[in-house]
Protein backbone atom coordinates (compact mmCIF):
# COMPACT_ATOMS: atom_id res chain seq x y z
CA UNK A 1 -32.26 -61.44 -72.56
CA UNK A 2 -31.06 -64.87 -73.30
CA UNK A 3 -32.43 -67.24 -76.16
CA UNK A 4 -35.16 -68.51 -74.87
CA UNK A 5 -36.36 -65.35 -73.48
CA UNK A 6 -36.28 -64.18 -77.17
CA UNK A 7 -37.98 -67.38 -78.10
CA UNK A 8 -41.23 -66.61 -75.68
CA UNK A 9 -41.54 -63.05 -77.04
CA UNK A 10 -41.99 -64.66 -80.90
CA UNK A 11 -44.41 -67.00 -79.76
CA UNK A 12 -46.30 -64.09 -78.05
CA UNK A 13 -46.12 -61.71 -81.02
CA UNK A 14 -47.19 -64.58 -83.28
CA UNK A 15 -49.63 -65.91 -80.85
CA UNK A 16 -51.17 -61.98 -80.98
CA UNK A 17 -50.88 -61.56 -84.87
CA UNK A 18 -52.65 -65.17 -85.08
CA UNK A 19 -55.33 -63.88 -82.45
CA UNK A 20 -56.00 -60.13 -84.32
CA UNK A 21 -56.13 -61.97 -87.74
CA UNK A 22 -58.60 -64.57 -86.94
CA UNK A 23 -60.81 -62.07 -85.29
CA UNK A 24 -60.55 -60.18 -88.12
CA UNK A 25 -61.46 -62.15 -90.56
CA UNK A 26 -64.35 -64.32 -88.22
CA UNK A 27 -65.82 -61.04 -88.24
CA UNK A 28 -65.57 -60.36 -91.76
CA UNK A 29 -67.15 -64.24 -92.84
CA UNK A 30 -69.67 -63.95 -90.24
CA UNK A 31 -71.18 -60.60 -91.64
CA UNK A 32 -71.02 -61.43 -95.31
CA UNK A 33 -72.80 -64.68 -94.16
CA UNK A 34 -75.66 -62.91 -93.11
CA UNK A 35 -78.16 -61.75 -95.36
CA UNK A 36 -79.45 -58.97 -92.95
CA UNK A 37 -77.90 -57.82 -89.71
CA UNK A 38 -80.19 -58.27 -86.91
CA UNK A 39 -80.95 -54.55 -85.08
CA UNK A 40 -79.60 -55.74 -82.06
CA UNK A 41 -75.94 -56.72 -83.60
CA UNK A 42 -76.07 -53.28 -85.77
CA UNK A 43 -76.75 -51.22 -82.42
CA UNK A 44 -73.81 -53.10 -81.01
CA UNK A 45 -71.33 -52.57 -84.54
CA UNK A 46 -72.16 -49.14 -83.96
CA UNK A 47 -71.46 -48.49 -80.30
CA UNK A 48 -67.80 -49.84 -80.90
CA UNK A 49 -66.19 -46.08 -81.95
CA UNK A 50 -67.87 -45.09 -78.79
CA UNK A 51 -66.60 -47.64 -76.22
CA UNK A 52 -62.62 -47.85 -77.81
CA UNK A 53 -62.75 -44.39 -78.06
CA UNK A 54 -63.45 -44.00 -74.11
CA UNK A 55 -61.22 -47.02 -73.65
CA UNK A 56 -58.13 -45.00 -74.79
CA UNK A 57 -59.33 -41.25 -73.41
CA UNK A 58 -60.90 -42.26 -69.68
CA UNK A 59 -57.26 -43.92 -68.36
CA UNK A 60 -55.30 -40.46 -69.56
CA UNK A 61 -57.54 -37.83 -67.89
CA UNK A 62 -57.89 -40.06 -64.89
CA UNK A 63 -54.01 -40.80 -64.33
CA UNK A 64 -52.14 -38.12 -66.52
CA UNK A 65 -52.49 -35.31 -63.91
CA UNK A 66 -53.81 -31.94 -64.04
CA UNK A 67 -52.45 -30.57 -67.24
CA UNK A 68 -53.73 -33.64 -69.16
CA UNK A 69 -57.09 -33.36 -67.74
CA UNK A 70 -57.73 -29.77 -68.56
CA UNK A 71 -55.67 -29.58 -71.71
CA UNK A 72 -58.33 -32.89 -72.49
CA UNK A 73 -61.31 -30.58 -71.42
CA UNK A 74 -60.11 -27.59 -73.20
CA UNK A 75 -59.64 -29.36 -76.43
CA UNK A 76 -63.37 -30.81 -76.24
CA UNK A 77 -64.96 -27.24 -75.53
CA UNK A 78 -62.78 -26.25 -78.88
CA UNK A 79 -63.76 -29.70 -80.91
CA UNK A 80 -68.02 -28.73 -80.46
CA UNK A 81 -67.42 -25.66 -82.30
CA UNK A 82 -64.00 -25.90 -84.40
CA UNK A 83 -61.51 -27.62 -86.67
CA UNK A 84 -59.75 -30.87 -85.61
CA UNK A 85 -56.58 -29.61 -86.09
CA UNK A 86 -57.33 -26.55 -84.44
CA UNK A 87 -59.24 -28.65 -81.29
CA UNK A 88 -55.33 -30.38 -81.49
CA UNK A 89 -53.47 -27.72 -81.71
CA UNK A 90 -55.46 -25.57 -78.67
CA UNK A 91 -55.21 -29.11 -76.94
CA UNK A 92 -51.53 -29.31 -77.05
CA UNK A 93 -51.06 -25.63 -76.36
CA UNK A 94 -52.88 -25.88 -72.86
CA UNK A 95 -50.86 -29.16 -71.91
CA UNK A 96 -47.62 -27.14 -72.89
CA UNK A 97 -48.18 -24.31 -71.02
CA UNK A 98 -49.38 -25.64 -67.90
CA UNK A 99 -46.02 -27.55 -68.28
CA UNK A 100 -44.05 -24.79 -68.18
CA UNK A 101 -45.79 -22.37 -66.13
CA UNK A 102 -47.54 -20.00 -68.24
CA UNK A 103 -51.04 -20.79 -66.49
């Protein structure tokens, strides 16, 4: 990478931090603004876990392949009824052994 290579990627990190920090705070100053949040707007703050949640699982059991996939469904038939670390530790165990042959 030469200098001005180097120089781009600061301007896009900065650019990004600049970007994430004003939509952090706009958020922030508009909702202290308001004196009560419309229902519409509080249906929508609350269906954000849902859709960045789905965001980051839907690619990986699409495209990881077959032990991702059913490690992914294992672990949510042990979430409904256990532990998170024990839905994360069953999770892992599935993608390790279809890894290495053991199912």
């Amino acid at each position: 990478m030469d200098a001005a290579q180097h120089l781009d990627l600061i301007y896009v990190i900065l650019a990004a931090a600049v970007a994430t920090f004003a939509t952090r705070v706009g958020g922030y100053v508009l909702i202290t603004r308001l004196k009560h949040i419309p229902p519409r707007l509080e249906a929508a703050l609350n269906a954000v876990p849902a859709a960045v949640l789905t965001t980051l699982v839907a690619p990986a059991f699409v495209y990881g392949g077959i032990d991702v996939a059913a490690s992914m469904l294992v672990a949510f038939a042990v979430g409904l009824r256990f532990s998170t670390l024990r839905m994360l530790v069953v999770g892992w165990a599935v993608v390790m052994a279809i890894r290495h042959g053991f199912l």
